[in-house]
Structures are given as structure tokens and as C-alpha cells.
N, C-alpha and C. Protein backbone atom coordinates (compact mmCIF):
# COMPACT_ATOMS: atom_id res chain seq x y z
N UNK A 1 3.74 -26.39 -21.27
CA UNK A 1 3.79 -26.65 -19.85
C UNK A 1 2.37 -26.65 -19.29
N UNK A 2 2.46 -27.61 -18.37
CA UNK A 2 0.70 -27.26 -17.35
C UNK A 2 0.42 -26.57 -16.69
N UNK A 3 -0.33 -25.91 -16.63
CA UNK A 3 -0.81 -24.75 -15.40
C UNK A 3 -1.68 -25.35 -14.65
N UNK A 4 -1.34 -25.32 -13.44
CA UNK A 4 -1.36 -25.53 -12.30
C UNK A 4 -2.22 -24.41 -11.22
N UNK A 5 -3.93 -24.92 -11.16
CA UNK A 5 -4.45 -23.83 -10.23
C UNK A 5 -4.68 -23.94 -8.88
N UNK A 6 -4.70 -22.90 -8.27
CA UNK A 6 -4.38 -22.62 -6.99
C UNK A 6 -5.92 -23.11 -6.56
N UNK A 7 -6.27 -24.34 -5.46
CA UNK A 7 -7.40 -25.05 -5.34
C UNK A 7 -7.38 -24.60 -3.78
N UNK A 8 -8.78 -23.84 -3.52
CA UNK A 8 -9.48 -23.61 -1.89
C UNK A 8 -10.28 -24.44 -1.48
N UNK A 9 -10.06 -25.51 -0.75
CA UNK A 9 -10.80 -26.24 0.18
C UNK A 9 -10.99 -25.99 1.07
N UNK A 10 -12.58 -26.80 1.63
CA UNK A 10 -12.86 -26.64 3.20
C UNK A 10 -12.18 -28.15 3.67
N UNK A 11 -12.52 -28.27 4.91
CA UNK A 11 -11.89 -29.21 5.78
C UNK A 11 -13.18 -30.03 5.92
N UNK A 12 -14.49 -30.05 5.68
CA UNK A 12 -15.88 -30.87 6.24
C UNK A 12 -15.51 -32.80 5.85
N UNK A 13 -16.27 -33.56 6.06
CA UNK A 13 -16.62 -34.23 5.81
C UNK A 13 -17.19 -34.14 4.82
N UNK A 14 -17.54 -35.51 3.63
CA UNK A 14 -18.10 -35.57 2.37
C UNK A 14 -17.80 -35.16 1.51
N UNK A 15 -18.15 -33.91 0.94
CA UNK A 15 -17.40 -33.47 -0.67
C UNK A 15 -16.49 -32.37 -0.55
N UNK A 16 -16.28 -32.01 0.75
CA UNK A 16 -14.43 -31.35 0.73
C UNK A 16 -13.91 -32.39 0.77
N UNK A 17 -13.91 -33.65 1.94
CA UNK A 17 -12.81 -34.74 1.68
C UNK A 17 -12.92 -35.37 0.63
N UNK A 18 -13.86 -36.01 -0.01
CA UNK A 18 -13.90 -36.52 -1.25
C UNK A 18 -12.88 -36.14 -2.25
N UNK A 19 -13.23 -34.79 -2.47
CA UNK A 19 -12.18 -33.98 -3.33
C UNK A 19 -10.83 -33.52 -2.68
N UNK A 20 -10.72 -33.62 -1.38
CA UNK A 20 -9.59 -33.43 -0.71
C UNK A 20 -8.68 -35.01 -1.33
N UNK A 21 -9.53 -36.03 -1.28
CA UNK A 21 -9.00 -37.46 -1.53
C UNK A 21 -8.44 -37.20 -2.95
N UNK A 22 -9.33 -36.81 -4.29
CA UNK A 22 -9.29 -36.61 -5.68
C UNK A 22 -7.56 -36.50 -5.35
N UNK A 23 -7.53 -34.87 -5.15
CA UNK A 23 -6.83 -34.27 -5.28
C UNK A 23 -5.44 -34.78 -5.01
N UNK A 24 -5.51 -35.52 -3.49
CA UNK A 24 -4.11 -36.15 -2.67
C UNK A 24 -3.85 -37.51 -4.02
N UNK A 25 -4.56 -37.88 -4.25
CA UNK A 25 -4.65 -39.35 -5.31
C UNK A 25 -4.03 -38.94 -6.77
N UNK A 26 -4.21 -37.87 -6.82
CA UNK A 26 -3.59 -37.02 -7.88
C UNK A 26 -1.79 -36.54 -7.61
N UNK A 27 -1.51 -36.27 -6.86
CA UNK A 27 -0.49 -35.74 -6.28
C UNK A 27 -0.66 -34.30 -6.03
N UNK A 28 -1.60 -33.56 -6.16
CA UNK A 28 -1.77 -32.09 -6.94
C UNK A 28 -1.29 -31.57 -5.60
N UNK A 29 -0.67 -30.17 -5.44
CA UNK A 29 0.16 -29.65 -4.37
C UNK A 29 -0.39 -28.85 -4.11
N UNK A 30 -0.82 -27.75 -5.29
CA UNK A 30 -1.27 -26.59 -5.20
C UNK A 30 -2.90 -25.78 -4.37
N UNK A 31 -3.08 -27.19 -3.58
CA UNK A 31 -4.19 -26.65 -2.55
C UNK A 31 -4.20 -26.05 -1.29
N UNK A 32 -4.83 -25.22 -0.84
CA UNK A 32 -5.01 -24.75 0.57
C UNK A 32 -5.75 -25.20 1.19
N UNK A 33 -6.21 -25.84 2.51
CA UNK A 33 -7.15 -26.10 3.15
C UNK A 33 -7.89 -25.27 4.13
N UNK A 34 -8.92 -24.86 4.21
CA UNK A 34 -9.64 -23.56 4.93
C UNK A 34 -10.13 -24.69 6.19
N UNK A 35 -10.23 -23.64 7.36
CA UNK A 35 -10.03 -24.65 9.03
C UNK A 35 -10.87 -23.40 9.51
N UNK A 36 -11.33 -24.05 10.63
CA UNK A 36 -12.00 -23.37 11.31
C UNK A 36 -10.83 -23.28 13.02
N UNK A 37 -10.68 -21.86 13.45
CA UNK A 37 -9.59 -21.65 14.68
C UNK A 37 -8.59 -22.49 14.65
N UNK A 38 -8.02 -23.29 15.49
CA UNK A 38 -6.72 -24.09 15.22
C UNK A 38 -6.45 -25.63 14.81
N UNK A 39 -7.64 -26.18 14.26
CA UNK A 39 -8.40 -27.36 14.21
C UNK A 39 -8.64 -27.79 12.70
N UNK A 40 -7.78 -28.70 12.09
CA UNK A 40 -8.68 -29.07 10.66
C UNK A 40 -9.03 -30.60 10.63
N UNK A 41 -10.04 -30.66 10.48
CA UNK A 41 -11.14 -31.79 10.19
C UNK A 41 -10.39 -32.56 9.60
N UNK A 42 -10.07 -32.01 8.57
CA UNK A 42 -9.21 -33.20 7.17
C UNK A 42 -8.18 -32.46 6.20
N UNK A 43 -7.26 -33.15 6.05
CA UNK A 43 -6.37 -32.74 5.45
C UNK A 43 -5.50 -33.26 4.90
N UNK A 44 -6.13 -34.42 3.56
CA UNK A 44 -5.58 -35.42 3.26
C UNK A 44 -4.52 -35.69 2.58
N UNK A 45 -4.29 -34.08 2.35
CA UNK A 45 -2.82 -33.85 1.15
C UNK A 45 -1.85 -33.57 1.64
N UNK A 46 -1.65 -33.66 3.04
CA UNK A 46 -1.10 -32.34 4.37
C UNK A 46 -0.73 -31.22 3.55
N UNK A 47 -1.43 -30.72 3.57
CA UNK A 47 -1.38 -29.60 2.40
C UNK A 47 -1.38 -28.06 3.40
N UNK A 48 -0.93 -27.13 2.94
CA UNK A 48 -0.85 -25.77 3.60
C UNK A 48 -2.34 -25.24 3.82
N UNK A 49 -2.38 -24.67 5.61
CA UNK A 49 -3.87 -24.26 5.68
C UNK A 49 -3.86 -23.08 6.23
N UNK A 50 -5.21 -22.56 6.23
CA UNK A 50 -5.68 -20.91 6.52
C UNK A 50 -6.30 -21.41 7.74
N UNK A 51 -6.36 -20.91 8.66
CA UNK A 51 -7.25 -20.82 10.00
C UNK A 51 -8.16 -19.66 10.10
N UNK A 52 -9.29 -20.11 10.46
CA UNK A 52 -9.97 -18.34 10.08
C UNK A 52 -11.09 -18.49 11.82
N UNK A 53 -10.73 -17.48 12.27
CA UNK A 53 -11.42 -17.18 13.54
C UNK A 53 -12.51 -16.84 14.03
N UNK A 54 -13.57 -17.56 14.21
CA UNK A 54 -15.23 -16.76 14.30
C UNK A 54 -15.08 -16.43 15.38
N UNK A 55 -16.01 -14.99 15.90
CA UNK A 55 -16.14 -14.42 16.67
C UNK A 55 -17.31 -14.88 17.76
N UNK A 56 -17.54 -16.48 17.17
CA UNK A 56 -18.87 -17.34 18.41
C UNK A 56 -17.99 -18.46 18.37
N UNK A 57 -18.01 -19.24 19.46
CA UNK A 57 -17.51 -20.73 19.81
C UNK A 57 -18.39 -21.61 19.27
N UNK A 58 -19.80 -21.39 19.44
CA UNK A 58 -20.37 -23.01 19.39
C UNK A 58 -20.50 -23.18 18.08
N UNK A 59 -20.27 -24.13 17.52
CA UNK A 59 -20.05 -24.86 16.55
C UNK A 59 -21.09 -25.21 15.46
N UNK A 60 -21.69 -24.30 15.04
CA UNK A 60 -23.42 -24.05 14.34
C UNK A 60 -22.53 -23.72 13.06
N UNK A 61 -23.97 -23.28 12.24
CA UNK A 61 -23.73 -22.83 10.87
C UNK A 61 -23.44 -22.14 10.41
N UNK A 62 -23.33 -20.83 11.48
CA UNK A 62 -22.99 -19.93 11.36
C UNK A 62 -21.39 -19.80 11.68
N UNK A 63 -21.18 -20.54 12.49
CA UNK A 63 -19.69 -20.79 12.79
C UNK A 63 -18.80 -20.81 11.41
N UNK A 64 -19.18 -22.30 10.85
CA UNK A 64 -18.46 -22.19 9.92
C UNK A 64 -18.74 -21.93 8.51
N UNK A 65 -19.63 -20.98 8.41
CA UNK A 65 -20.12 -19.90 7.48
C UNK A 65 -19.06 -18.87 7.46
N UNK A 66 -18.39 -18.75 8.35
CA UNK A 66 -17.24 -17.69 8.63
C UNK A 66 -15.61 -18.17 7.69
N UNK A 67 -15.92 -19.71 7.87
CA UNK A 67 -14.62 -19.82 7.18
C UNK A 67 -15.20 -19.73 5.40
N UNK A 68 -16.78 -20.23 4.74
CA UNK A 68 -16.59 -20.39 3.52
C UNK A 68 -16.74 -19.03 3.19
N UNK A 69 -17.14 -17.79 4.05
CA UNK A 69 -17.07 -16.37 3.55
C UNK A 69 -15.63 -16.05 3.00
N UNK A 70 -14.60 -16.78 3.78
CA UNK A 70 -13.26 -16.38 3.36
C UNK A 70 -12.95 -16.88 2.74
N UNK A 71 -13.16 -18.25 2.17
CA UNK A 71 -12.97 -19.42 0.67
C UNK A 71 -13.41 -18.55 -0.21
N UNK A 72 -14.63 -17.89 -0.39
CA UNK A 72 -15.29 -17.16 -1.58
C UNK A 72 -14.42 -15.81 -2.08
N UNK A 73 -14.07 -15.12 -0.72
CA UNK A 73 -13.25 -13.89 -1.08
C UNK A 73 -11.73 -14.44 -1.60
N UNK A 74 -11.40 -15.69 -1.27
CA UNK A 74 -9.72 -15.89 -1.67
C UNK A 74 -10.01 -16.69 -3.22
N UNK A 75 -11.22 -17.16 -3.67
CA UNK A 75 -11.43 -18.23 -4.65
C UNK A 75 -11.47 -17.10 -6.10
N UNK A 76 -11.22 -17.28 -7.27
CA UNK A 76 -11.48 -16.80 -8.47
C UNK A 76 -12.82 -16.92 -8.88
N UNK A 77 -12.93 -18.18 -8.72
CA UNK A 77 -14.20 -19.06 -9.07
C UNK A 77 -14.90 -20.07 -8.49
N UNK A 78 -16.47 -20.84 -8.76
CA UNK A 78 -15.68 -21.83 -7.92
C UNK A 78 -16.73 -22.84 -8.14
N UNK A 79 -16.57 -23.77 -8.03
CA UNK A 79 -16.69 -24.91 -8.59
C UNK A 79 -17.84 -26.46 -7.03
N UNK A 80 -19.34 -26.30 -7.28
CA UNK A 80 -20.06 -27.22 -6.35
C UNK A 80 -20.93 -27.79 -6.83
N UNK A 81 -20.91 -29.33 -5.43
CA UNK A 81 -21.52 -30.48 -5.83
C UNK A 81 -22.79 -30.40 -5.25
N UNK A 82 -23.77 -30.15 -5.41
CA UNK A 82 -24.91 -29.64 -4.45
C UNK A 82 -26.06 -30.96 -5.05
N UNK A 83 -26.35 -31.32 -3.85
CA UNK A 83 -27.75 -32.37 -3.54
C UNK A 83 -29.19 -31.67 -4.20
N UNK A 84 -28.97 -30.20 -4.10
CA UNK A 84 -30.23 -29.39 -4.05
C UNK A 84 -30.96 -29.14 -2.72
N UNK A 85 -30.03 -29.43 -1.63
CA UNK A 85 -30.77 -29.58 0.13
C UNK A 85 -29.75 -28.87 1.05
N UNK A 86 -28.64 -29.23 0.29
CA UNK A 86 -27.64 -28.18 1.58
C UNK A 86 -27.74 -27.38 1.33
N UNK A 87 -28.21 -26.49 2.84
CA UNK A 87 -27.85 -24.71 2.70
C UNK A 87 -26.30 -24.65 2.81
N UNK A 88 -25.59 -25.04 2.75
CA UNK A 88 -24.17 -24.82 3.18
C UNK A 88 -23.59 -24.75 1.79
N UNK A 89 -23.73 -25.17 1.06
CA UNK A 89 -23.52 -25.32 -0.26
C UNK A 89 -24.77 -24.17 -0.93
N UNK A 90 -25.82 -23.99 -0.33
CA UNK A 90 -26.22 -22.81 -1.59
C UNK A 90 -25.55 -21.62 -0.97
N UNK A 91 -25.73 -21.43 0.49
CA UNK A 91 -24.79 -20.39 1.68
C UNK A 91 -23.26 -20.33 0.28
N UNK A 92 -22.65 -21.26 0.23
CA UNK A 92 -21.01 -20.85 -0.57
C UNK A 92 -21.48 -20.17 -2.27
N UNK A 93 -22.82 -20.65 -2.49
CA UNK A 93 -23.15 -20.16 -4.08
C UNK A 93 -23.21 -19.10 -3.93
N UNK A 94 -24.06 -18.61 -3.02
CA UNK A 94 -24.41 -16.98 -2.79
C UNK A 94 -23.28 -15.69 -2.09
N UNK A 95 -22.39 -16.96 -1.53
CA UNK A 95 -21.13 -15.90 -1.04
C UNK A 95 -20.48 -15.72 -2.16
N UNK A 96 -19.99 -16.88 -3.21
CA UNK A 96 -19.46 -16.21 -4.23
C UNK A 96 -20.30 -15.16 -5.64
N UNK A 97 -21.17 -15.69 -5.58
CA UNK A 97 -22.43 -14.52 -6.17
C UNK A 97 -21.78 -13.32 -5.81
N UNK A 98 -22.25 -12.80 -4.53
CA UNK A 98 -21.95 -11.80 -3.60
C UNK A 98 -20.80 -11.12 -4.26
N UNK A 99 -19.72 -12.24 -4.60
CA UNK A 99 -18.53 -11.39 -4.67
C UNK A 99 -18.37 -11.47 -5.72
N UNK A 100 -18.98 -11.57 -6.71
CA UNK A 100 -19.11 -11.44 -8.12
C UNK A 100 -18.48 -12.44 -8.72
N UNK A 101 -18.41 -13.43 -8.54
CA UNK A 101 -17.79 -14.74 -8.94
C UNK A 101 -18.66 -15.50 -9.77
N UNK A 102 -17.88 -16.31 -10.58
CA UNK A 102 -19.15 -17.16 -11.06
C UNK A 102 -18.20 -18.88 -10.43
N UNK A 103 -19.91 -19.65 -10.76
CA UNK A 103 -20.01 -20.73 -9.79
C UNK A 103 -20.50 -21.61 -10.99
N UNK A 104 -19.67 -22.81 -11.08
CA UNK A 104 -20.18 -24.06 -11.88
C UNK A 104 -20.66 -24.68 -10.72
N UNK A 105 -21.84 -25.39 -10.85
CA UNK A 105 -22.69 -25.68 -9.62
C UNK A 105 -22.95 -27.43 -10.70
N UNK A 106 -22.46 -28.81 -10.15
CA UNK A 106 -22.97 -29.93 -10.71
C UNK A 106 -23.93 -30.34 -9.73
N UNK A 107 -25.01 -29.91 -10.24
CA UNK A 107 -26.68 -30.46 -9.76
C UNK A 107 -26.81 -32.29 -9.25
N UNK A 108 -26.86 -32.58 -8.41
CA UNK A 108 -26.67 -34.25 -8.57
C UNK A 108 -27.86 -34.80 -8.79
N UNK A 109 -28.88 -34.34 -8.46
CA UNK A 109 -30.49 -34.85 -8.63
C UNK A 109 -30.73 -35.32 -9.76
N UNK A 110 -30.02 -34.57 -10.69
CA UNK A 110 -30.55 -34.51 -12.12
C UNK A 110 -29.35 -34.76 -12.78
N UNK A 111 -28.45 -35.29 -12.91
CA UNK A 111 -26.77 -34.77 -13.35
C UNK A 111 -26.49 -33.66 -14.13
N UNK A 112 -26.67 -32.12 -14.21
CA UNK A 112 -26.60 -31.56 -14.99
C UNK A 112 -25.46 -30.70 -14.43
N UNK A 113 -24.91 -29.87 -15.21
CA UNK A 113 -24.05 -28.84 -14.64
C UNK A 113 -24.37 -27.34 -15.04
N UNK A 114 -24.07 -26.33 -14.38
CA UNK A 114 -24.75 -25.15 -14.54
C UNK A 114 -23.84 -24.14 -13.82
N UNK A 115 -23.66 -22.97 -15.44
CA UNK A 115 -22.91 -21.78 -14.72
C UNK A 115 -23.24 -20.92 -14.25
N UNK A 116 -23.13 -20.13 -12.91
CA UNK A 116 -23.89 -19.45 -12.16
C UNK A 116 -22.90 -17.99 -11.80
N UNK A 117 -23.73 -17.16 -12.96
CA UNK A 117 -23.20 -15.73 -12.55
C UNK A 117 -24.18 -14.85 -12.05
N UNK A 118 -25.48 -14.89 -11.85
CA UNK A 118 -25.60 -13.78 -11.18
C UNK A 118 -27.18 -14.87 -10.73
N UNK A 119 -27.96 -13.40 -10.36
CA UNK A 119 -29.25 -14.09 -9.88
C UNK A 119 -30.29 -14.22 -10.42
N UNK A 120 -30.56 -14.23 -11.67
CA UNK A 120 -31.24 -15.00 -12.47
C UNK A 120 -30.79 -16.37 -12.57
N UNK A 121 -29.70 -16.27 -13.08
CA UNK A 121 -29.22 -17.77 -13.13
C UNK A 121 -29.20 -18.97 -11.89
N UNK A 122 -29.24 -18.01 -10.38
CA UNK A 122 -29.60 -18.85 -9.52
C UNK A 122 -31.10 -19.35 -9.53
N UNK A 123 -32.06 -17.95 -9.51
CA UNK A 123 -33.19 -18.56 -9.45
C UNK A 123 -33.82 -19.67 -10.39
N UNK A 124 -33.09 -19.49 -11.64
CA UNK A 124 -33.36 -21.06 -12.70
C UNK A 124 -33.03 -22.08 -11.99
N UNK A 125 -31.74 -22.12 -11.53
CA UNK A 125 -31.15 -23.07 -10.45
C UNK A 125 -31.98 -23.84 -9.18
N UNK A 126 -32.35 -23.10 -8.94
CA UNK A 126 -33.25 -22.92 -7.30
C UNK A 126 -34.98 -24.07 -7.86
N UNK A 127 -34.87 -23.18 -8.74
CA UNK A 127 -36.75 -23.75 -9.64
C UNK A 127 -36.16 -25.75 -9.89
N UNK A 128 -35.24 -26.16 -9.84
CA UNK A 128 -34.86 -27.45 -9.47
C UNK A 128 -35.05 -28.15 -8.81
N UNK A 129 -35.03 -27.51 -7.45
CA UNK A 129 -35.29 -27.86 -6.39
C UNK A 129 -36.72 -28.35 -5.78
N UNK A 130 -36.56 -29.12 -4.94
CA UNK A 130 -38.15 -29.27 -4.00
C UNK A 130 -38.60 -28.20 -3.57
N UNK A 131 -40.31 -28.03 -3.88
CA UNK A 131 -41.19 -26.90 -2.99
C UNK A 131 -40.42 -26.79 -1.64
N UNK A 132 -40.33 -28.27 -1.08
CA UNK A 132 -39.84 -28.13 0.32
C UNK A 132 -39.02 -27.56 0.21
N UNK A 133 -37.84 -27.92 -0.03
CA UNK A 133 -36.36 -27.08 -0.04
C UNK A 133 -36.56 -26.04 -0.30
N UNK A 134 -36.80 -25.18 -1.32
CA UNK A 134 -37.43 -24.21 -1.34
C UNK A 134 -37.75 -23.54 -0.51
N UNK A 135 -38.49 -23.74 0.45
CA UNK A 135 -39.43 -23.30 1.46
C UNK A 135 -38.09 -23.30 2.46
N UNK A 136 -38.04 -24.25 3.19
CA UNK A 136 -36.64 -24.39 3.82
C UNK A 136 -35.57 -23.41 3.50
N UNK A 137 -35.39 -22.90 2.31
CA UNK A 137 -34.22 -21.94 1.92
C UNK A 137 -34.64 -20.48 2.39
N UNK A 138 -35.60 -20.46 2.16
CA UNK A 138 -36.38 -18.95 2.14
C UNK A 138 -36.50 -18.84 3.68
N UNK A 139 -36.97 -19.62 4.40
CA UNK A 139 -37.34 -19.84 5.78
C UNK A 139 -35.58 -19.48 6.46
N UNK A 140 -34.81 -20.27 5.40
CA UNK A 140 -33.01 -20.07 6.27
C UNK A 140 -32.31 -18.89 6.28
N UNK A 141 -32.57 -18.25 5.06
CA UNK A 141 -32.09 -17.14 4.48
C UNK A 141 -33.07 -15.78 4.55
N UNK A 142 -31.80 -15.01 4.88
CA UNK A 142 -32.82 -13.33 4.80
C UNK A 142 -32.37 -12.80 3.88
N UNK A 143 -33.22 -11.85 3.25
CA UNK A 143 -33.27 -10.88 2.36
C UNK A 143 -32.13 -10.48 1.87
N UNK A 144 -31.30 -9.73 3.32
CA UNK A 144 -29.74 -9.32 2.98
C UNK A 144 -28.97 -10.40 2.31
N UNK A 145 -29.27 -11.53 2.62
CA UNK A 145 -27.74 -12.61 1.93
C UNK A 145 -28.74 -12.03 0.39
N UNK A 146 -29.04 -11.38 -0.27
CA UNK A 146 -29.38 -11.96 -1.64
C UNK A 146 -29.30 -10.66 -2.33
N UNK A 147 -28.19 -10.37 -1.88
CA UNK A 147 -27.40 -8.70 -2.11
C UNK A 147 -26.85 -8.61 -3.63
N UNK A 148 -26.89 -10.79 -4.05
CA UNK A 148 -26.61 -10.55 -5.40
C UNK A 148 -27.40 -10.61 -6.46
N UNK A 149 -28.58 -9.93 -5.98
CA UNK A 149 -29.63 -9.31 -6.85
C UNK A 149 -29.35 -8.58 -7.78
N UNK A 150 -29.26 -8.05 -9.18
CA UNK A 150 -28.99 -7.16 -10.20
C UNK A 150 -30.13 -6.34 -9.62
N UNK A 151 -30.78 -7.12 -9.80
CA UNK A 151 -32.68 -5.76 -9.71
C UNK A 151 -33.26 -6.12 -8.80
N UNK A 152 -33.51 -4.80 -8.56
CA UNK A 152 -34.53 -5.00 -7.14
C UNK A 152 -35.54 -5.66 -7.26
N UNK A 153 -36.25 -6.31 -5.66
CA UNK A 153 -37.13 -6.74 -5.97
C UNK A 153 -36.95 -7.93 -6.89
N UNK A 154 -36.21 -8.93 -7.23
CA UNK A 154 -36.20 -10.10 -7.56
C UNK A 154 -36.12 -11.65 -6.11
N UNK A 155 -37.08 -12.24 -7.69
CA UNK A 155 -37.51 -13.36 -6.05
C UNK A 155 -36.55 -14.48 -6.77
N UNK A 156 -36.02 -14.73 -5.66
CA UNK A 156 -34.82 -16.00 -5.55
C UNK A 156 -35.90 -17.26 -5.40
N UNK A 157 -37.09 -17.52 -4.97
CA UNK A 157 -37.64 -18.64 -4.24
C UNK A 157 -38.86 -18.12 -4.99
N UNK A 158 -39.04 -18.21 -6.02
CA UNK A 158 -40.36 -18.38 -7.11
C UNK A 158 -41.44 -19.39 -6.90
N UNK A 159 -42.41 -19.79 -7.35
CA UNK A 159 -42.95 -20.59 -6.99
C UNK A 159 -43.10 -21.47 -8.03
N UNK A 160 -42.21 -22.77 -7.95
CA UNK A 160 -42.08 -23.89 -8.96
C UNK A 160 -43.57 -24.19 -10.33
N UNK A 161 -43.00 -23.92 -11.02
CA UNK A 161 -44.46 -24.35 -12.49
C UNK A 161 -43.75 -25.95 -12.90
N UNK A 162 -45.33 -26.27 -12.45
CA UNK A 162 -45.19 -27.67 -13.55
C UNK A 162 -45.09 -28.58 -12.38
């Protein structure tokens, strides 16, 4: 018989719907869609959804940083398509980090794919990236998000060789 896994989506534009599309094109049932208050963006499978409530209205990054905190805590694992530029997508790497998850991360710059359990393995990850981005990440992010440090004193934002 097939086993059948329980799939957490966001509602965004681009590579939640994309894969929201996969998935509906598939017939696959077994997804949830994560929404921000009473509102989902997309929901191409009409598939069963979570509403999750931020405690700010306006509609920033932080807003809906609130719903992928709760994708990461309900997810096993989890599985992203990252440019190497969205913080929103390294923001979901590091929430599931956080929660001790590991993260297949498909790099698109480069086509590679990469399993991501802790923070070494991000910072290999990260050394991919543009100085800029780079810079940009460090500039986005504080200290505390990088709680999934093993050892202290490790630098997430190294300074690229080569």
C-alpha cells in the first residue's frame, strides 16, 4: 500500500502555489494549507486550512512570519526551493533548524540539493550565496533567530573564500 504524507503549505504566491498546483494536479488530499487570520491567498486543492492569528495587522514580514513559525512546529520535516535571496525562505530554514528539524533545501542558482540539520550545514549553505545577500541576511536577522547554533559563538554569515 502507499503511504500517504501529511503535506504543510503556505498560502503565498509562487512556490506555495506552484506546489499547491503540483499537488491539486496530482489529486493528493492529504494537505493543509497555513493562512494568515481569516483569509487564504490560495488554495488550489480546496484543501483543509489552519488560520493562525498575529498579534500586528499590517501586513509585513513579520506578519506572516507568524504563520511559517507554526508550519515549522506542525511539519516533521521540510522540504525548500530557495533562490538564495529570500529571507522568507531562509526565515522557514531557521525556524525549522530551531525546532530541530531537518530541511532538504533545492538551491536553484546552482541546481543542487542539500540536507540541512543543524548549523554548520547552514553556514556551508549560506557560503553559496552572494556577499550581497549575505550582507542583507546578517543586516535582516539578529543573533537570537540563530538559537540553532550547536556552539557558541558560531558565524552563520562567514566571509565567502574564493
Amino acid at each position: 500500500m502507499r503511504q500517504h504524507f501529511a503535506v504543510v503549505i503556505g498560502d503565498a504566491n509562487g512556490t506555495d502555489k506552484a506546489m499547491q498546483s503540483y499537488f491539486a494536479s496530482k489529486g493528493y488530499r492529504n494537505v493543509t494549507v497555513y493562512c494568515m487570520a481569516d483569509r487564504c491567498r490560495n488554495n488550489l486543492g480546496d484543501w483543509p486550512t489552519k488560520h493562525v492569528s498575529a498579534s500586528r495587522q499590517k501586513k509585513d514580514f513579520a506578519y506572516y512570519a507568524t504563520k511559517d513559525e507554526e508550519m515549522a512546529r506542525a511539519a516533521s520535516y521540510g522540504f525548500m526551493i530557495w533562490d538564495g535571496k529570500s529571507k522568507g525562505t531562509l526565515n522557514n530554514i531557521l525556524n525549522l533548524l530551531k525546532h530541530q528539524k531537518k530541511v532538504l533545501v533545492y538551491f536553484s542558482p546552482d541546481k543542487s540539493c542539500h540536507t540541512l540539520g543543524s548549523a554548520p550545514d547552514l553556514v556551508s549553505l549560506l557560503r553559496r550565496c552572494s556577499s550581497i545577500d549575505r550582507r542583507k541576511f546578517e543586516r535582516e536577522f539578529t543573533l537570537s533567530t540563530f538559537a540553532v547554533a550547536e556552539e557558541p559563538g558560531i558565524d552563520l554569515f562567514p566571509a565567502r573564500r574564493g
